[in-house]
C-alpha atoms as a PDB file:
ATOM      1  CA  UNK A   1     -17.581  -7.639   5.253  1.00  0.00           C
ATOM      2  CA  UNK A   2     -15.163  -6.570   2.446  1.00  0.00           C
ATOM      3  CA  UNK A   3     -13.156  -3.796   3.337  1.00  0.00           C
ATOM      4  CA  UNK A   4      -9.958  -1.753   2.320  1.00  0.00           C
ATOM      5  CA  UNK A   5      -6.896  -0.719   4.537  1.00  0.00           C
ATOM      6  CA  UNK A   6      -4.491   1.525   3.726  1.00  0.00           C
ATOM      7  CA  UNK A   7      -1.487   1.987   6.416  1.00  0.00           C
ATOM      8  CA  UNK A   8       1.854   3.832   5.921  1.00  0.00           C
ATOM      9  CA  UNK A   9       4.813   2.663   7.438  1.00  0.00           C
ATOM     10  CA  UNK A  10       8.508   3.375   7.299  1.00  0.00           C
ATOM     11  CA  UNK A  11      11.281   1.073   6.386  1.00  0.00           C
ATOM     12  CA  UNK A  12      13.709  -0.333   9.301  1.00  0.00           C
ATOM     13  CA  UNK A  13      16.716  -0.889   6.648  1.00  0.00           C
ATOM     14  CA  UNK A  14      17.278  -0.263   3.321  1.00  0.00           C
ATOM     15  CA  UNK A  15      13.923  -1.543   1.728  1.00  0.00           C
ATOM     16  CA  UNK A  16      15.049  -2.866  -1.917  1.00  0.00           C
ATOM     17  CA  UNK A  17      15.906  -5.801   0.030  1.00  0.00           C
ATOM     18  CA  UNK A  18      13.370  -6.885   1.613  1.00  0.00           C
ATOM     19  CA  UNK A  19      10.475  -5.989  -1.478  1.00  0.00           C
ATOM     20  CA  UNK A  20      11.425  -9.261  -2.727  1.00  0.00           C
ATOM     21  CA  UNK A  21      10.865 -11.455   0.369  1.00  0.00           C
ATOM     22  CA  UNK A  22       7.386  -9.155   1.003  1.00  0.00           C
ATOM     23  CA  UNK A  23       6.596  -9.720  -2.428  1.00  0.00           C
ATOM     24  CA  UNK A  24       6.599 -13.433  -2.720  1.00  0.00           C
ATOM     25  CA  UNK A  25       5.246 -13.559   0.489  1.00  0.00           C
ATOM     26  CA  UNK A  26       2.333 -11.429  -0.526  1.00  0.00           C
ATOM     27  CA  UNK A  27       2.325 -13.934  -3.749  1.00  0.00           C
ATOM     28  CA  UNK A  28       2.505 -17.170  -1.885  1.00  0.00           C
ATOM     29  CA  UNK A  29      -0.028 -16.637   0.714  1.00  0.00           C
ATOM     30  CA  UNK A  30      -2.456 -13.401  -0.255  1.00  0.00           C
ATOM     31  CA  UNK A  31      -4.350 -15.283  -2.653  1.00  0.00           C
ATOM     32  CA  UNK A  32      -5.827 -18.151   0.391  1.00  0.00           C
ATOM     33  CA  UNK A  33      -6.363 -15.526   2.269  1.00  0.00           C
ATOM     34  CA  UNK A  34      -8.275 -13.550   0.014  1.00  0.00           C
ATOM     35  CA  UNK A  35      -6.452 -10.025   0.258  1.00  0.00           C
ATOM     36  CA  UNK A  36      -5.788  -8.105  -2.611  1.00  0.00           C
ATOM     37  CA  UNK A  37      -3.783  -4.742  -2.901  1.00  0.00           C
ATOM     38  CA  UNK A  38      -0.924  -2.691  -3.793  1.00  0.00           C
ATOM     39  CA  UNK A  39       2.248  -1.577  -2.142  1.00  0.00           C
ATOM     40  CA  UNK A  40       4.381   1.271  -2.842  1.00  0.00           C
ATOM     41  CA  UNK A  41       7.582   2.405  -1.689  1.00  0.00           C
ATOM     42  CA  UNK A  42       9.590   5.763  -1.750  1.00  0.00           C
ATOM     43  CA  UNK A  43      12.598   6.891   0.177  1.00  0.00           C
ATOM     44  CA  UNK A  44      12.018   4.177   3.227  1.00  0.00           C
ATOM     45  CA  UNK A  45       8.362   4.451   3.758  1.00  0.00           C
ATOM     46  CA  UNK A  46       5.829   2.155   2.414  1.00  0.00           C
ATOM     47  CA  UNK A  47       2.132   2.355   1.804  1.00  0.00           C
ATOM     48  CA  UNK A  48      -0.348  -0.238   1.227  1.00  0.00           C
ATOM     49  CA  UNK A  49      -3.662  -0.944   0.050  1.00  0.00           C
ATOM     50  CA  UNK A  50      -4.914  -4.111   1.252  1.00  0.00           C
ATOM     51  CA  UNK A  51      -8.621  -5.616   0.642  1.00  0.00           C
ATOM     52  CA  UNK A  52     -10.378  -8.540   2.392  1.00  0.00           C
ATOM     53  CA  UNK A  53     -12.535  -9.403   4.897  1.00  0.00           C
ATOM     54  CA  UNK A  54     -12.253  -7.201   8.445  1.00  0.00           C
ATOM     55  CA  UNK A  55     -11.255 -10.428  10.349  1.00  0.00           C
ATOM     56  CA  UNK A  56      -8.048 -10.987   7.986  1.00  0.00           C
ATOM     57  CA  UNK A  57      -7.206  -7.514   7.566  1.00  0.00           C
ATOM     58  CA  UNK A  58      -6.929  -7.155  11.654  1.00  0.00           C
ATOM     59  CA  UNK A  59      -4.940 -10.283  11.470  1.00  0.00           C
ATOM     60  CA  UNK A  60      -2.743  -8.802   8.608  1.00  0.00           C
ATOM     61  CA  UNK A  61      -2.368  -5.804   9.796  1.00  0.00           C
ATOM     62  CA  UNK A  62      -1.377  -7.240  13.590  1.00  0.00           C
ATOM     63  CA  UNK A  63       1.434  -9.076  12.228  1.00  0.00           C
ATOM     64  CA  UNK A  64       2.598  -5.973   9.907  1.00  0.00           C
ATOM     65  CA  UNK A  65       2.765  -3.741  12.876  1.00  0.00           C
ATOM     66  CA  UNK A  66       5.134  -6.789  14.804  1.00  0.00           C
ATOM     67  CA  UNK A  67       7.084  -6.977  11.305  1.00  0.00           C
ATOM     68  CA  UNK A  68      10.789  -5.622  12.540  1.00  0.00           C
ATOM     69  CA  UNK A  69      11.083  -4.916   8.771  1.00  0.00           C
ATOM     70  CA  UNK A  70       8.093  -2.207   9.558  1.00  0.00           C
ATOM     71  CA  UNK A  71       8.659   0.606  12.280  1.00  0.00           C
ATOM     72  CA  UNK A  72       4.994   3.169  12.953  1.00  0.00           C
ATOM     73  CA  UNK A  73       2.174   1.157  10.954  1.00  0.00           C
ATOM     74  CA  UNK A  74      -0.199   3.829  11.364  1.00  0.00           C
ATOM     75  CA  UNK A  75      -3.885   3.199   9.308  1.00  0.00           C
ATOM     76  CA  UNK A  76      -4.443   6.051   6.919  1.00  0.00           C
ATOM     77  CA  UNK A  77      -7.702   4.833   5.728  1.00  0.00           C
ATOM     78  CA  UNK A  78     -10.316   1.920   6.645  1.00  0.00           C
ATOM     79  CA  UNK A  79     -13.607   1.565   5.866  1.00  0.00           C
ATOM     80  CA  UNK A  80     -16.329  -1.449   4.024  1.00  0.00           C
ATOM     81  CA  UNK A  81     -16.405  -1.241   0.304  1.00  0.00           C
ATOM     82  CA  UNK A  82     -18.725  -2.668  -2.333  1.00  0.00           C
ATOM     83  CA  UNK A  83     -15.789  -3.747  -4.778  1.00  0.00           C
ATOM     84  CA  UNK A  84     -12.227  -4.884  -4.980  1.00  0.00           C
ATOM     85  CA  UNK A  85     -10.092  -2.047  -6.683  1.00  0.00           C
ATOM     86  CA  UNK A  86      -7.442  -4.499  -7.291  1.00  0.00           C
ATOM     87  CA  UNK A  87      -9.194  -8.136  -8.128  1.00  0.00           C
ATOM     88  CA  UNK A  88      -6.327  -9.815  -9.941  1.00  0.00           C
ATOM     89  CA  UNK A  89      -3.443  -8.563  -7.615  1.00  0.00           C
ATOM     90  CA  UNK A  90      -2.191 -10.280  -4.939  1.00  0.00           C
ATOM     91  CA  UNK A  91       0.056  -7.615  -4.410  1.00  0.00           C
ATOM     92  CA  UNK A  92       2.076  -5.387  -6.733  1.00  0.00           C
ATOM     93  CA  UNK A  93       4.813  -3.003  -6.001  1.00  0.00           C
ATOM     94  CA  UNK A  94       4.625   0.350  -7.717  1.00  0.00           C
ATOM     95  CA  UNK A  95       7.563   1.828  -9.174  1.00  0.00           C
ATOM     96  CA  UNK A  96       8.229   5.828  -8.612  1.00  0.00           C
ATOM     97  CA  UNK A  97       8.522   7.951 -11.270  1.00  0.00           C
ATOM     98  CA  UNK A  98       8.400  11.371 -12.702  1.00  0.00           C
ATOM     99  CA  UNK A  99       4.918  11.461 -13.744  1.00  0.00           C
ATOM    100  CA  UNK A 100       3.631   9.254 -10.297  1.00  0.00           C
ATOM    101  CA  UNK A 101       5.874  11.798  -7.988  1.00  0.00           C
ATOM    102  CA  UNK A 102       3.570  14.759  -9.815  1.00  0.00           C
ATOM    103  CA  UNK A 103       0.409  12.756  -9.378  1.00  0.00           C
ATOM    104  CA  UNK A 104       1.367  12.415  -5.500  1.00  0.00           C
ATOM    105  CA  UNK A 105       2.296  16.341  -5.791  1.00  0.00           C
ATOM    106  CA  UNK A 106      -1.615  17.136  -6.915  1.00  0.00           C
ATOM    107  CA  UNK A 107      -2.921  15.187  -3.849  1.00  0.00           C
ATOM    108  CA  UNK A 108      -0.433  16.792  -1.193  1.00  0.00           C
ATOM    109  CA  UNK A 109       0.536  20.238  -3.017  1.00  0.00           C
ATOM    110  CA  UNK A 110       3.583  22.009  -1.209  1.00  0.00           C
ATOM    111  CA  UNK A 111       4.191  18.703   0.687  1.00  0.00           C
ATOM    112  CA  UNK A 112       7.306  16.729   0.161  1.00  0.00           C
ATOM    113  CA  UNK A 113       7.359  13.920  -1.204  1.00  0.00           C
ATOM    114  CA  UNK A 114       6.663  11.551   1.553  1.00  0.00           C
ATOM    115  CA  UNK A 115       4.660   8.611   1.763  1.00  0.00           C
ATOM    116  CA  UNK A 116       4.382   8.278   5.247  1.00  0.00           C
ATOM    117  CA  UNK A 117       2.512  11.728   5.544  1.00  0.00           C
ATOM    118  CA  UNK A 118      -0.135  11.290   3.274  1.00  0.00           C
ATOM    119  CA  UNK A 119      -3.521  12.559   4.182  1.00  0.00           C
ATOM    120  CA  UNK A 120      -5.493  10.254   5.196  1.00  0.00           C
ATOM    121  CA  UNK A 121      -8.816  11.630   3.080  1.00  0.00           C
ATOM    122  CA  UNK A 122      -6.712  11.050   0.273  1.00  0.00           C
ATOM    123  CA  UNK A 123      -4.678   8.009   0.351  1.00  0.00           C
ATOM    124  CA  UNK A 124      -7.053   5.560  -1.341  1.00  0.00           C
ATOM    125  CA  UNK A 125      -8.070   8.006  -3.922  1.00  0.00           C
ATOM    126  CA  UNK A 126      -4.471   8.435  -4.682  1.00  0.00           C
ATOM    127  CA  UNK A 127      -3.205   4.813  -5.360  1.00  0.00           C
ATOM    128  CA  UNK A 128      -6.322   4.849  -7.503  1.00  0.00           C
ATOM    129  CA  UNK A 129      -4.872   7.357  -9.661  1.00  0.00           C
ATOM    130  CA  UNK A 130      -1.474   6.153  -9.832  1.00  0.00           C
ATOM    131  CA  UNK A 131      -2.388   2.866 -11.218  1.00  0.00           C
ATOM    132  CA  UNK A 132      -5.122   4.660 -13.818  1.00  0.00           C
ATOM    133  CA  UNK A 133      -1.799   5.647 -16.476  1.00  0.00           C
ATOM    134  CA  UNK A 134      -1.964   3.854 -19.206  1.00  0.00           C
ATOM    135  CA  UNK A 135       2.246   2.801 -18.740  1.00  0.00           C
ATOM    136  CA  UNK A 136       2.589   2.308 -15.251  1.00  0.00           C
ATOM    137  CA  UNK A 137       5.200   0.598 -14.060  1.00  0.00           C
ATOM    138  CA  UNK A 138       4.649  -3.187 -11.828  1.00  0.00           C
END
């Protein structure tokens, strides 16, 4: 069954380097496996939205949570879903700015600006609309 997973997790050293590696990684082997998604990442926490079949997504997600480049994988969001979001992507990393940090703001209002504690209701819907401007940054 094709499903979606969205975890949050935060960053054991200083991310920029390693969102190469998890990049090409994502690159080189995503596409036999059949996942799909996007990853973001803001002040040491990432969040990803990953699509595939359950069985690969358990198997991903095992080996995130034993990633020492990973500390607290916790699932924000998993459930079956008709369509792939995110066909063509392997993976792509989403670069913060201004307008994304106010689009975060509308789904979390008063909240900082934190990844990690995104509402689970809403994480999905909100990497939808982060991607939806017309400019946004890959």
């Amino acid at each position: 069954m094709l499903s979606r997973l969205v975890y949050a997790s935060r960053a054991t050293a200083p991310h920029q380097a390693d969102l190469p590696v998890i990049l090409q990684w994502c690159e080189d082997v995503n596409p036999s496996l059949g996942v799909t998604g996007l990853l973001c990442c803001l002040d040491g926490v990432y969040m990803q939205y990953l699509e595939g079949e359950d069985a690969v997504l358990d198997e991903l997600f095992a080996s995130i949570r034993k990633d020492s480049r990973h500390s607290g994988a916790t699932i924000l969001e998993r459930r079956p879903i008709p369509q792939r979001a995110f066909p063509q992507w392997s993976m792509k990393l989403m670069e913060w700015d201004e307008r994304s940090k106010a689009i975060f703001q509308s789904f979390s209002p008063g909240a900082n600006l934190d990844l990690y504690a995104t509402d689970a209701s809403t994480a999905a819907p909100l990497m939808r609309a982060l991607i939806r401007e017309a400019d946004w940054k890959l």
